[in-house]
Protein backbone atom coordinates (compact mmCIF):
# COMPACT_ATOMS: atom_id res chain seq x y z
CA UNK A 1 -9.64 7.65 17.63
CA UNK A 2 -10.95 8.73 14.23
CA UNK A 3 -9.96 6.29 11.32
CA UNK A 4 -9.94 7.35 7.71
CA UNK A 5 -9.45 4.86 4.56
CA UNK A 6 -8.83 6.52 1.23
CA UNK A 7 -8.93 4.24 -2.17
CA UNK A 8 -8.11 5.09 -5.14
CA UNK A 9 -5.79 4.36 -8.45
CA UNK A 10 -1.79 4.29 -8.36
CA UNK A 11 -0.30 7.45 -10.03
CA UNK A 12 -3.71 9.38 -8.22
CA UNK A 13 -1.38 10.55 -5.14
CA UNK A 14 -3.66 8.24 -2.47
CA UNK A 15 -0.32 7.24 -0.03
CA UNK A 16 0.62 11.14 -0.44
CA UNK A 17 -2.75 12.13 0.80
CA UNK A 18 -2.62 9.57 4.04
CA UNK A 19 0.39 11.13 4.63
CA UNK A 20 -0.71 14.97 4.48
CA UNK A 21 -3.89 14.16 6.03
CA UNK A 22 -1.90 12.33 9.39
CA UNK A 23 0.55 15.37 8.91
CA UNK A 24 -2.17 17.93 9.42
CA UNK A 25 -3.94 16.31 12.22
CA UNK A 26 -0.59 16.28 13.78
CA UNK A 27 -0.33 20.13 13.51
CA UNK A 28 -3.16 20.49 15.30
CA UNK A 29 -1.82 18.58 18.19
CA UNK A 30 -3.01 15.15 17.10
CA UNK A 31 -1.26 11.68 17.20
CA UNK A 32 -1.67 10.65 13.85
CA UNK A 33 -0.07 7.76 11.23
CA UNK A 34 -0.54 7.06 7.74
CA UNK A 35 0.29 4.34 5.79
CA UNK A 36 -0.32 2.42 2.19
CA UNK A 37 -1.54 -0.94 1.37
CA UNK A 38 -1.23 -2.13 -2.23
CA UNK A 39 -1.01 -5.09 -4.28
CA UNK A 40 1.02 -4.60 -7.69
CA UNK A 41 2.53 -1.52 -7.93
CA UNK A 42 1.63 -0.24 -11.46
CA UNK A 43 -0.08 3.16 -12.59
CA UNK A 44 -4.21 2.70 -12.36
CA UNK A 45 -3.99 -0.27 -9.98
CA UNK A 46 -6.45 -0.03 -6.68
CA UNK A 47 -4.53 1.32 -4.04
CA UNK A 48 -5.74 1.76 -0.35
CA UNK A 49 -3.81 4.09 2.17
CA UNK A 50 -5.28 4.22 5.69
CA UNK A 51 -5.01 7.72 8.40
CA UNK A 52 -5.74 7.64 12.47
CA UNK A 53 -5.67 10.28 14.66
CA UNK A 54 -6.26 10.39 18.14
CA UNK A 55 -6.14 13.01 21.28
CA UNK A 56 -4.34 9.56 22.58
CA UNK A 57 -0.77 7.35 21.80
CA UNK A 58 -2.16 5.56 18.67
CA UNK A 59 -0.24 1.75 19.23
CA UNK A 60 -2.27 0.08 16.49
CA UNK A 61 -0.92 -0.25 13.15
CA UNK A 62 -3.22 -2.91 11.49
CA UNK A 63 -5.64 -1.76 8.24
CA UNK A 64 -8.07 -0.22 9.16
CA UNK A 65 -11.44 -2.46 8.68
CA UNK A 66 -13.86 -0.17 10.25
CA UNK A 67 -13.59 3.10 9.03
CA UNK A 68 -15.07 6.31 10.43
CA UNK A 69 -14.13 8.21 7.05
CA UNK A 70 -14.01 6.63 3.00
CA UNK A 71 -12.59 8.98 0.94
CA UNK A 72 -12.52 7.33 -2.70
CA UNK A 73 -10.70 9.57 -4.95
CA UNK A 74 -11.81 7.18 -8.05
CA UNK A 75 -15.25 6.40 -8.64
CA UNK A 76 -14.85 3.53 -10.58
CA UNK A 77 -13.28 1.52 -7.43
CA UNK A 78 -17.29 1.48 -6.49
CA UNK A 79 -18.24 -0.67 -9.12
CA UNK A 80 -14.93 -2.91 -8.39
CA UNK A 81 -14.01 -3.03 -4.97
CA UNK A 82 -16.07 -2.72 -2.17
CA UNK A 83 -15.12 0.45 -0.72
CA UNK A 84 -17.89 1.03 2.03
CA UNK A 85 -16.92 -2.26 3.98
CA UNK A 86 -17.31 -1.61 7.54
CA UNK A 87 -17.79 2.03 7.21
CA UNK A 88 -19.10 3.30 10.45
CA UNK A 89 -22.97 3.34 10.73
CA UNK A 90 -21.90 7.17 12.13
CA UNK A 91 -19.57 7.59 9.35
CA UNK A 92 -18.68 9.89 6.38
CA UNK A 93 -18.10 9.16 2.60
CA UNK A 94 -16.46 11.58 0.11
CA UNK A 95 -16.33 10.73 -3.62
CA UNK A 96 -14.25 12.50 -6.31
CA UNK A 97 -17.11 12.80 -8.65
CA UNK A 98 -18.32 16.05 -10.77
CA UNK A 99 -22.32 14.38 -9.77
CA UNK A 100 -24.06 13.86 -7.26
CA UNK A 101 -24.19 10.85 -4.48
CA UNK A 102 -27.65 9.79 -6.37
CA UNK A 103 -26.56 9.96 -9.25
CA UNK A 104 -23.68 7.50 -9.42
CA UNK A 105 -25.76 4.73 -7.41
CA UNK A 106 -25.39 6.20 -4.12
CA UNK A 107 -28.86 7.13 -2.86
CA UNK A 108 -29.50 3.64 -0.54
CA UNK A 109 -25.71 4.97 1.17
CA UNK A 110 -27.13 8.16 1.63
CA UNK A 111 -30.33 7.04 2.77
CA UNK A 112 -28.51 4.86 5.82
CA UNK A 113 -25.89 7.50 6.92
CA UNK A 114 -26.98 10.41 8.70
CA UNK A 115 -27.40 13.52 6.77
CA UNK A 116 -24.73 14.96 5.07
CA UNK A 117 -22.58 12.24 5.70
CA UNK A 118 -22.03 11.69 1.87
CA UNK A 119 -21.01 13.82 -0.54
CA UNK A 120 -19.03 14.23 -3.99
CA UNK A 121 -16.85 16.69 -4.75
CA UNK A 122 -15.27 17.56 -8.43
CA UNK A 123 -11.71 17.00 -6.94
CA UNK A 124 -10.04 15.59 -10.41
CA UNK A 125 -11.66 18.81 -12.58
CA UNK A 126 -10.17 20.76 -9.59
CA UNK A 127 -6.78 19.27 -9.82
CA UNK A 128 -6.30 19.65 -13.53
CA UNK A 129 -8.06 23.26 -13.28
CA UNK A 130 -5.28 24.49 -10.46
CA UNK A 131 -2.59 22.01 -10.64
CA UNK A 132 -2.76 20.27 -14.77
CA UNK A 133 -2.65 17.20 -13.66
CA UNK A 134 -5.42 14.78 -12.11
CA UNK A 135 -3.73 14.70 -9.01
CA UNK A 136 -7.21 14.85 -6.60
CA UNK A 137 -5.46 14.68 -3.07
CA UNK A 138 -5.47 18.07 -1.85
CA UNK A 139 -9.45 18.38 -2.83
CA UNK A 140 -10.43 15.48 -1.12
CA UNK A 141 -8.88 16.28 2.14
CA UNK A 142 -9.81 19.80 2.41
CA UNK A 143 -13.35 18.30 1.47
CA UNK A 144 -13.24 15.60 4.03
CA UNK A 145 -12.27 18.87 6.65
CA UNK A 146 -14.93 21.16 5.50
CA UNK A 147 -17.60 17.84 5.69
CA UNK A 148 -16.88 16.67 8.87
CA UNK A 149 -14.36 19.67 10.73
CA UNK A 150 -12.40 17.80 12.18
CA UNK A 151 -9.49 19.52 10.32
CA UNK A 152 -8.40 22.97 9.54
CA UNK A 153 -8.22 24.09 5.79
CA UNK A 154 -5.14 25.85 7.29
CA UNK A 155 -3.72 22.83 8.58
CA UNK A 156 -3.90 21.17 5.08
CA UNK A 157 -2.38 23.89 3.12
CA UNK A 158 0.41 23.70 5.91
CA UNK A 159 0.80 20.13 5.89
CA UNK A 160 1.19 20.67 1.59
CA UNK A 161 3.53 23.54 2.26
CA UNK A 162 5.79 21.41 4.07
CA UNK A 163 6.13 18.60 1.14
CA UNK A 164 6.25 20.84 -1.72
CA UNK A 165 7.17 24.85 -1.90
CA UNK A 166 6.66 27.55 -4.74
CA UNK A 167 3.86 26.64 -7.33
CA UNK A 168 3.18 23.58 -6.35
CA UNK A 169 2.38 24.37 -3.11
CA UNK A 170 0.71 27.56 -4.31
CA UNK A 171 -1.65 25.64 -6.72
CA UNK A 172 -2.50 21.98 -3.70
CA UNK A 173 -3.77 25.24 -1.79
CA UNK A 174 -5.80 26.81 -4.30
CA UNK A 175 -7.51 23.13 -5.21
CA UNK A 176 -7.79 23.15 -1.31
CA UNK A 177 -9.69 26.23 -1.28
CA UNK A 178 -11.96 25.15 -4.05
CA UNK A 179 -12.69 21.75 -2.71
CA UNK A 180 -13.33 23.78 0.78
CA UNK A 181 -15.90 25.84 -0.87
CA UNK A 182 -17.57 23.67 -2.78
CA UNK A 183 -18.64 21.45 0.43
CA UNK A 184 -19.44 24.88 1.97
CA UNK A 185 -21.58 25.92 -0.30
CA UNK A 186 -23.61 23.08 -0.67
CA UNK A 187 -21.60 21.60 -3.70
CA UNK A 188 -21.48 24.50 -5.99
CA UNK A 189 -18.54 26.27 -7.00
């Protein structure tokens, strides 16, 4: 079973991305769930959604505590809440930051987890470039698939195509494909 947590803000689209991140494993033949947990419901508070997917009937439904993937789609939560707790000493972190691991206070993470296994990627100047709106989602899942492939960039643009249609789907795809790229190419654009 492979266990993702994403934090991040309300209003940032974090339960949306559990949800298209279970919904793509599934395409690919995965059981998968997603689901939110959240204090007070207003715009900027922390908000933590959780993703599994397994080749096998997943029966739990509890939090997820021990992560194999944090995807923290703001970088402020770092500072606030402690986002790595329990990460897998195997496991992957993705930040939605413009710089690099070391440079927002990263380094020791990246010195513990194997290489590669953390990584930033500009997914809010991505958003407002394709989308106009600092909706990060769609970046940080195509990055967490192009880190670790254990997704499809396909299977996210599907699993977007099948919540929204027309531009909006158009433009989560094209954020997609720069997110994609950018962990491709070594984090340039």
């Amino acid at each position: 079973m492979f266990q993702i947590r994403l934090h991040g803000r309300g209003g940032q689209g974090v339960v949306t991305a559990a949800e298209m991140l279970s919904l793509a494993a599934f395409m690919e033949g995965h059981f998968a769930q997603a689901f939110p947990s959240f204090g007070s419901e207003r715009t900027g508070a922390p908000v933590t959604a959780f993703a599994r997917f397994s080749d096998h009937e997943i029966r739990l439904h509890e939090p997820i505590e021990e992560p194999d993937v944090v995807l923290v789609q703001d970088r402020t939560l770092i500072d606030s809440v402690d986002v790595f707790s329990g990460l897998n000493p195997e496991g992957y972190v993705l930040v939605n930051s413009a710089s690099s691991p070391e440079e927002i206070g990263l380094g020791e993470l990246v010195k513990r987890l194997p290489a590669g296994h953390v990584k930033t990627v500009p997914a809010t100047d991505l958003a407002l470039k394709f989308i106009g709106r600092p909706l990060p989602g769609a970046a940080m899942l195509a990055g967490f698939a192009a880190m670790t492939g254990m997704l499809k960039l396909e299977s996210i643009n599907s699993a977007y195509g099948q919540k929204y249609s027309g531009k909006v789907a158009q433009a989560n795809a094209d954020v997609a494909r720069g997110a994609w790229d950018f962990i491709k190419n070594g984090g340039e654009e």
